[in-house]
N, C-alpha and C. Protein backbone atom coordinates (compact mmCIF):
# COMPACT_ATOMS: atom_id res chain seq x y z
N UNK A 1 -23.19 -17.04 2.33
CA UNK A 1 -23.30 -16.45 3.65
C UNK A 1 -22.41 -15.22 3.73
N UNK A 2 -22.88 -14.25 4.38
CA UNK A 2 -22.07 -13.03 4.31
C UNK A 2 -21.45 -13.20 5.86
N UNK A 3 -19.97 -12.83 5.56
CA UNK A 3 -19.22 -12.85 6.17
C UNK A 3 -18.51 -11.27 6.82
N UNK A 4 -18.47 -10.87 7.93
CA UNK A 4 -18.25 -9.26 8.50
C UNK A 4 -16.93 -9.14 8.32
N UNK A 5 -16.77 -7.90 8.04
CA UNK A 5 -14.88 -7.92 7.74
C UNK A 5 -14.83 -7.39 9.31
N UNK A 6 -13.89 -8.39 9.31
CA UNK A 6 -12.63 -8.33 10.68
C UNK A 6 -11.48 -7.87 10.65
N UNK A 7 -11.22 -7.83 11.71
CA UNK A 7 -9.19 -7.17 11.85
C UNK A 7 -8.89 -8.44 10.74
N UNK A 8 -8.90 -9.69 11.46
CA UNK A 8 -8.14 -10.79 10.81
C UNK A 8 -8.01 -11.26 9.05
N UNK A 9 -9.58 -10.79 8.68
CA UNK A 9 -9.72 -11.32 7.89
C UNK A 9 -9.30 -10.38 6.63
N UNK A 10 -9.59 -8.87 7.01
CA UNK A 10 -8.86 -7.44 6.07
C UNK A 10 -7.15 -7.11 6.05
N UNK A 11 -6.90 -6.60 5.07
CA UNK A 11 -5.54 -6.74 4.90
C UNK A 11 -5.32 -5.21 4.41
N UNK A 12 -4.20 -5.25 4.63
CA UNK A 12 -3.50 -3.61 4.22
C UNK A 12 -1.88 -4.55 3.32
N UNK A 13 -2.27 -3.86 2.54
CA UNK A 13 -1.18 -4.39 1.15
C UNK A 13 -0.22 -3.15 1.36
N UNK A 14 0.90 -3.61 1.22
CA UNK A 14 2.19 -2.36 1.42
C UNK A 14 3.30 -2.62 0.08
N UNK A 15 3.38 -1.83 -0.11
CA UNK A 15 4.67 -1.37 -1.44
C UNK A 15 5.81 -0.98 -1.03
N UNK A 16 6.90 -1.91 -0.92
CA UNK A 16 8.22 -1.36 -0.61
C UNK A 16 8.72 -0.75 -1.60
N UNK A 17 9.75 0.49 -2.39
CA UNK A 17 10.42 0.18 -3.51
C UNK A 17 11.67 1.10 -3.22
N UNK A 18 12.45 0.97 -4.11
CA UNK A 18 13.87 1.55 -4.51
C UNK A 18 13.78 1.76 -6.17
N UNK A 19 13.61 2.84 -6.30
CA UNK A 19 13.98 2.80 -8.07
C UNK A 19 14.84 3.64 -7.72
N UNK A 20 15.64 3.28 -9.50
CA UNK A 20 16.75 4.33 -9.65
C UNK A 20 15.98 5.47 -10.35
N UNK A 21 16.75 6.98 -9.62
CA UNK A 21 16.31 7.99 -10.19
C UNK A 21 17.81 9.17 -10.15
N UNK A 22 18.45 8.21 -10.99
CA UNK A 22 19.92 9.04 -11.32
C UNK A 22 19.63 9.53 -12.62
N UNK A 23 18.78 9.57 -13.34
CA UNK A 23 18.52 10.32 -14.56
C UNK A 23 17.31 10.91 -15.16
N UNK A 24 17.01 11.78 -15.56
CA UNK A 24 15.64 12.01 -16.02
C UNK A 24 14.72 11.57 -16.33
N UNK A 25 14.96 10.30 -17.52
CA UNK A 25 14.15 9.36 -17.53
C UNK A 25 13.75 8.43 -16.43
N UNK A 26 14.78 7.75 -15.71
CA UNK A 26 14.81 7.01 -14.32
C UNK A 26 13.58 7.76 -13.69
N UNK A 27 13.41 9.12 -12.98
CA UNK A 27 12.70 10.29 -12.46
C UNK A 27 11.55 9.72 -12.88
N UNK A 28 11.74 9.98 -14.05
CA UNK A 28 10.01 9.87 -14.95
C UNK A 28 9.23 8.60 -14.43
N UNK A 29 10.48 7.45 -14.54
CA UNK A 29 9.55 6.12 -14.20
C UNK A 29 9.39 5.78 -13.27
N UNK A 30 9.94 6.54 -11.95
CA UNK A 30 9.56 6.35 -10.71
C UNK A 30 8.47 6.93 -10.19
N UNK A 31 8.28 8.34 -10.75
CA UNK A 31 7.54 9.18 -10.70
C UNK A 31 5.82 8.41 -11.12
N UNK A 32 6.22 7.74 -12.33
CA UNK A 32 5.34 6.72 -12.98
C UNK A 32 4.83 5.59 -12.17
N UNK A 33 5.42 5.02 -11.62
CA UNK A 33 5.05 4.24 -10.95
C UNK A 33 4.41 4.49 -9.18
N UNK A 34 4.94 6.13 -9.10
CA UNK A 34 4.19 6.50 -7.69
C UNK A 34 2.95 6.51 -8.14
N UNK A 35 2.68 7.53 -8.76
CA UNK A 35 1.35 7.63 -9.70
C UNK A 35 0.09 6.86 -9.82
N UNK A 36 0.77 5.56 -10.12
CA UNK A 36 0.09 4.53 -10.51
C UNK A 36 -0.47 3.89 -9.33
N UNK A 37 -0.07 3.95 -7.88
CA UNK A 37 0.11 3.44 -6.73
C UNK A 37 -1.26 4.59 -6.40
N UNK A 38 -0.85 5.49 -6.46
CA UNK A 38 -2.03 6.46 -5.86
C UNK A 38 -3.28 6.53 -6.57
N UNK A 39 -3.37 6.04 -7.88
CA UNK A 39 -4.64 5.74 -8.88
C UNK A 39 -5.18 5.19 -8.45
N UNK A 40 -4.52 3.62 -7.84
CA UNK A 40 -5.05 2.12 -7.50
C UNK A 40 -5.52 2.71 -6.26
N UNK A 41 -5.09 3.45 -5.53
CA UNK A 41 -5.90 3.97 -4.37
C UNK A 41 -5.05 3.83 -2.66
N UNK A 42 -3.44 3.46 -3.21
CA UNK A 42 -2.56 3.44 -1.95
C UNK A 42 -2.08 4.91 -1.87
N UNK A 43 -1.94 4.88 -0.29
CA UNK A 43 -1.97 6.25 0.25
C UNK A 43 -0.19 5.88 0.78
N UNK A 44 0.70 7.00 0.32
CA UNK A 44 1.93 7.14 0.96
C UNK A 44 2.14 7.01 2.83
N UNK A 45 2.80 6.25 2.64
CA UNK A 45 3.18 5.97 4.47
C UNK A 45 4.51 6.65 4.30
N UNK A 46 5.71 6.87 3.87
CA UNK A 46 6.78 6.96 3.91
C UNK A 46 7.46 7.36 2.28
N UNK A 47 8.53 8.11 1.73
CA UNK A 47 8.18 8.22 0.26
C UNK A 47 8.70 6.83 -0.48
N UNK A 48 9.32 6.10 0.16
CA UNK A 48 8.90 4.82 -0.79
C UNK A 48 8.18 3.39 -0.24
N UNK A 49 7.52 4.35 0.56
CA UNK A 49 6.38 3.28 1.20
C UNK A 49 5.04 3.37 0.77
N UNK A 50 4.04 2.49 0.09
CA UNK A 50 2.76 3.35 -0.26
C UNK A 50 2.35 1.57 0.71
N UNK A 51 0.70 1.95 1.16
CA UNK A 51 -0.27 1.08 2.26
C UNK A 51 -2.02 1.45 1.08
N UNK A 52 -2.62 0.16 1.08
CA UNK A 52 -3.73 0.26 1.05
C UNK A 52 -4.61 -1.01 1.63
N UNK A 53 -5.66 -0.01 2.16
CA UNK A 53 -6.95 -1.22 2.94
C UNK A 53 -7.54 -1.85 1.96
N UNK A 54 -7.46 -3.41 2.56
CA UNK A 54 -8.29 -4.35 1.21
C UNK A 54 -9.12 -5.55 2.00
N UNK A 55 -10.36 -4.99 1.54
CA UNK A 55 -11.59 -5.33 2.73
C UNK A 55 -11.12 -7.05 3.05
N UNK A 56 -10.85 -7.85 1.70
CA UNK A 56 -10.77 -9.57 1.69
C UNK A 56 -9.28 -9.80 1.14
N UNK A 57 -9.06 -10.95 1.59
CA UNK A 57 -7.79 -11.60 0.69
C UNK A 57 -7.80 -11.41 -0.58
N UNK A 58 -8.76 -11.99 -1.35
CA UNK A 58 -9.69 -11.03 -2.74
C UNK A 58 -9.73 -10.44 -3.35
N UNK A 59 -9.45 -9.37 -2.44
CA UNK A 59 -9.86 -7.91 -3.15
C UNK A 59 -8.51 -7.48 -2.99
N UNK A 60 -7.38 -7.75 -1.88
CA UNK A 60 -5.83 -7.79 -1.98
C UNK A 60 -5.41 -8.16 -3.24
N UNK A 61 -5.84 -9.59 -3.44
CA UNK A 61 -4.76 -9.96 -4.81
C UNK A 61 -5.02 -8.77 -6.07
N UNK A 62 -6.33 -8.56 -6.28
CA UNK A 62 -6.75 -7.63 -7.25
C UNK A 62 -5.90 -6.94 -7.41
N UNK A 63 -5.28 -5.79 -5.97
CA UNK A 63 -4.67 -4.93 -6.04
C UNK A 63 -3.02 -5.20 -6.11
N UNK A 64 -2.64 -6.36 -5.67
CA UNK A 64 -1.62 -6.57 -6.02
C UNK A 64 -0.89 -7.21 -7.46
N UNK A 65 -1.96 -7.41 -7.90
CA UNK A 65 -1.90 -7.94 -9.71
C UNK A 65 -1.89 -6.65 -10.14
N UNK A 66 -2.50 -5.70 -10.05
CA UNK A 66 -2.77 -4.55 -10.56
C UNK A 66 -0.79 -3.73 -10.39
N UNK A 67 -0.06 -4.03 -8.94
CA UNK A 67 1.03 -3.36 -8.52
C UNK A 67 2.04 -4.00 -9.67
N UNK A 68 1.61 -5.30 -10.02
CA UNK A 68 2.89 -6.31 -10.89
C UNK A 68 2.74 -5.69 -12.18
N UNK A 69 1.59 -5.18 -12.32
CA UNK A 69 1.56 -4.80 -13.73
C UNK A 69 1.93 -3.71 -14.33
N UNK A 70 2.20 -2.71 -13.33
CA UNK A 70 3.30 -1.49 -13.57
C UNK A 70 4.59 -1.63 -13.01
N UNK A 71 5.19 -2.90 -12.56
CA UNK A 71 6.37 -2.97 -12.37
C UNK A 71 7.54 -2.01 -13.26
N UNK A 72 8.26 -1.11 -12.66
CA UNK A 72 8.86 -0.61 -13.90
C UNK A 72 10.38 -2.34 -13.94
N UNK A 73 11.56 -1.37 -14.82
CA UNK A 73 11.95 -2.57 -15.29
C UNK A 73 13.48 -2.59 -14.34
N UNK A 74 13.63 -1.65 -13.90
CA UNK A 74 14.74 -1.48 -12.70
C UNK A 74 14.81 -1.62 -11.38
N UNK A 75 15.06 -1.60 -10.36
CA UNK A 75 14.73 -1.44 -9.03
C UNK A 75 13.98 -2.19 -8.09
N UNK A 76 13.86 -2.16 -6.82
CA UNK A 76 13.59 -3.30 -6.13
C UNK A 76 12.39 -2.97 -5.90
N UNK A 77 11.63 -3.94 -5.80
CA UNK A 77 9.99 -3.68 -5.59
C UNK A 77 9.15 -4.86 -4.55
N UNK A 78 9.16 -4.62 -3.27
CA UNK A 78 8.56 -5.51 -2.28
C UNK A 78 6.98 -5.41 -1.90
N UNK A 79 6.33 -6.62 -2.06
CA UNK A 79 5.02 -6.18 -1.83
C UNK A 79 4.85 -7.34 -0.62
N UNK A 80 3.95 -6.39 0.61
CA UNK A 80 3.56 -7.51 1.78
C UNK A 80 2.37 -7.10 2.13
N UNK A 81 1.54 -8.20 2.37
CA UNK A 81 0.39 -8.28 3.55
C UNK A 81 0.38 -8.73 4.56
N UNK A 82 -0.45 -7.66 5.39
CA UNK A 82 -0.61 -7.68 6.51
C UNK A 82 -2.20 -7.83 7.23
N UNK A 83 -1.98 -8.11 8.15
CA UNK A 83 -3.68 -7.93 8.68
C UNK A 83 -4.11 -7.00 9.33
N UNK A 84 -5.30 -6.36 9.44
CA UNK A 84 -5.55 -5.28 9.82
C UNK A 84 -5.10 -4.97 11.51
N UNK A 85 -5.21 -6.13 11.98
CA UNK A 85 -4.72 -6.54 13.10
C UNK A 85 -3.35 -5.92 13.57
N UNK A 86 -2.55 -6.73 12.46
CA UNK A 86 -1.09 -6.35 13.02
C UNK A 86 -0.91 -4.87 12.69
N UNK A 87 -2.06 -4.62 11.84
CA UNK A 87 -1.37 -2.89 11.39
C UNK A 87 -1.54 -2.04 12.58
N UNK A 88 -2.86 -2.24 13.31
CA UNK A 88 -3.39 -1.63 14.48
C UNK A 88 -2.33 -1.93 15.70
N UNK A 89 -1.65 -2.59 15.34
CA UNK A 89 -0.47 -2.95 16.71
C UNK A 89 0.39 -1.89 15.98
N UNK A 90 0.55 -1.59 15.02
CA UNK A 90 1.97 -0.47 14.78
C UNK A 90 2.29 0.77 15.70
N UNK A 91 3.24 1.06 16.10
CA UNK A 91 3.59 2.09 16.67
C UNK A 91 4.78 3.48 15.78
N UNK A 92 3.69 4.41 15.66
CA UNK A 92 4.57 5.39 14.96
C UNK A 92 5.01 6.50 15.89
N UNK A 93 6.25 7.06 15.53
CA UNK A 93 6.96 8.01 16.05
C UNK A 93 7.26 9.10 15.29
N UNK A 94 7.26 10.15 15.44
CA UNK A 94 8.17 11.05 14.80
C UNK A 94 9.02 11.80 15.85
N UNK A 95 10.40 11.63 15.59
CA UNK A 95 10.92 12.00 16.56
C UNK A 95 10.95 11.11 17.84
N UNK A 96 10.79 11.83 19.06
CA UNK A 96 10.85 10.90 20.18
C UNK A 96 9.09 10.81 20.54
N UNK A 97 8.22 11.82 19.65
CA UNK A 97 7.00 11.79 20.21
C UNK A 97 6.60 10.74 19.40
N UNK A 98 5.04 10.24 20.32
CA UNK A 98 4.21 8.98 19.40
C UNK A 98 2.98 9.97 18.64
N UNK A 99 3.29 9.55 17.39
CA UNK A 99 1.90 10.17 16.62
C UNK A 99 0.59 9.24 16.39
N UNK A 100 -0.43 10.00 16.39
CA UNK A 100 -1.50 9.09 16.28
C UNK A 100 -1.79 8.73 14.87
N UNK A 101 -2.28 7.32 14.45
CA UNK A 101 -2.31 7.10 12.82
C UNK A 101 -3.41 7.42 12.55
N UNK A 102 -3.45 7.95 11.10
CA UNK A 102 -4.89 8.63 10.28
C UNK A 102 -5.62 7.39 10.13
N UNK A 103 -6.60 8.00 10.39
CA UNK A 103 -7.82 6.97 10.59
C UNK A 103 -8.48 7.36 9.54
N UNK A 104 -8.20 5.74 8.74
CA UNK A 104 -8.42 5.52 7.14
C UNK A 104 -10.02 5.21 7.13
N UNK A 105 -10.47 6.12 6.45
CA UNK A 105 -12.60 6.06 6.20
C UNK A 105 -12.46 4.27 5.20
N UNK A 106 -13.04 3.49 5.84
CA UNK A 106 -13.45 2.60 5.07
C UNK A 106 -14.21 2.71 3.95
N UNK A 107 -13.98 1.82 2.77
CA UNK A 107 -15.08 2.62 1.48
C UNK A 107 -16.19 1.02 1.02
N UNK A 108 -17.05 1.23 1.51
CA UNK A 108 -18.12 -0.08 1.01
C UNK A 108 -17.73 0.16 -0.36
N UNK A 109 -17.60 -1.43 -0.42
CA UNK A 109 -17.55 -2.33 -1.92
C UNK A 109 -18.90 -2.71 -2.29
N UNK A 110 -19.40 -2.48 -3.37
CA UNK A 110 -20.83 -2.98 -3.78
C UNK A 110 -20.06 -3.57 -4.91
N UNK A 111 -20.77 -4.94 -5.20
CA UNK A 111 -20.44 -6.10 -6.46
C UNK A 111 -21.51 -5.81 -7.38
């Protein structure tokens, strides 16, 4: 039975991190690992914040197996889901003004 993606049921996967980038190489592998974040198809929220829409629970883990697997080997690396729901409750600011959030084009999944 096909099931409609909902607020509840879609998720936005988020990437916390901290690498060290006190040295050139350090640079490189952080740099490496942004990279890799924007391949998989997460879009920067913040510079060590990356967010991506993931139509099912499903199709989340995919992408979060995919985040473990470029773990570099230093630094802190937090991964959370959320529901589309709670993302749509977020309130952003810059400054004292409220900005409106980019309104992310959904991309049909064909199996």
């Amino acid at each position: 039975m096909f099931e409609r993606i909902n607020q509840y049921r879609s998720l936005w996967v988020l990437v916390f991190f901290d690498l060290p980038t006190e040295t050139r190489l350090e640079r490189k592998i952080a740099s490496e690992f942004r990279k890799g974040l924007q391949k998989d198809g997460f879009d920067m929220f913040q510079f060590s914040i990356y967010l991506r829409f993931c139509a099912s629970y499903e199709n989340a883990q995919v992408h979060i197996k995919r985040v473990k697997s470029i773990l570099p080997d230093k630094g802190k690396v937090c991964i959370m889901q959320i529901t589309d729901r709670q993302y749509g409750m977020m309130e952003l600011f810059f400054g004292q003004e409220k900005i409106k959030k980019k309104n992310i084009i959904q991309q049909l999944e064909l199996f």
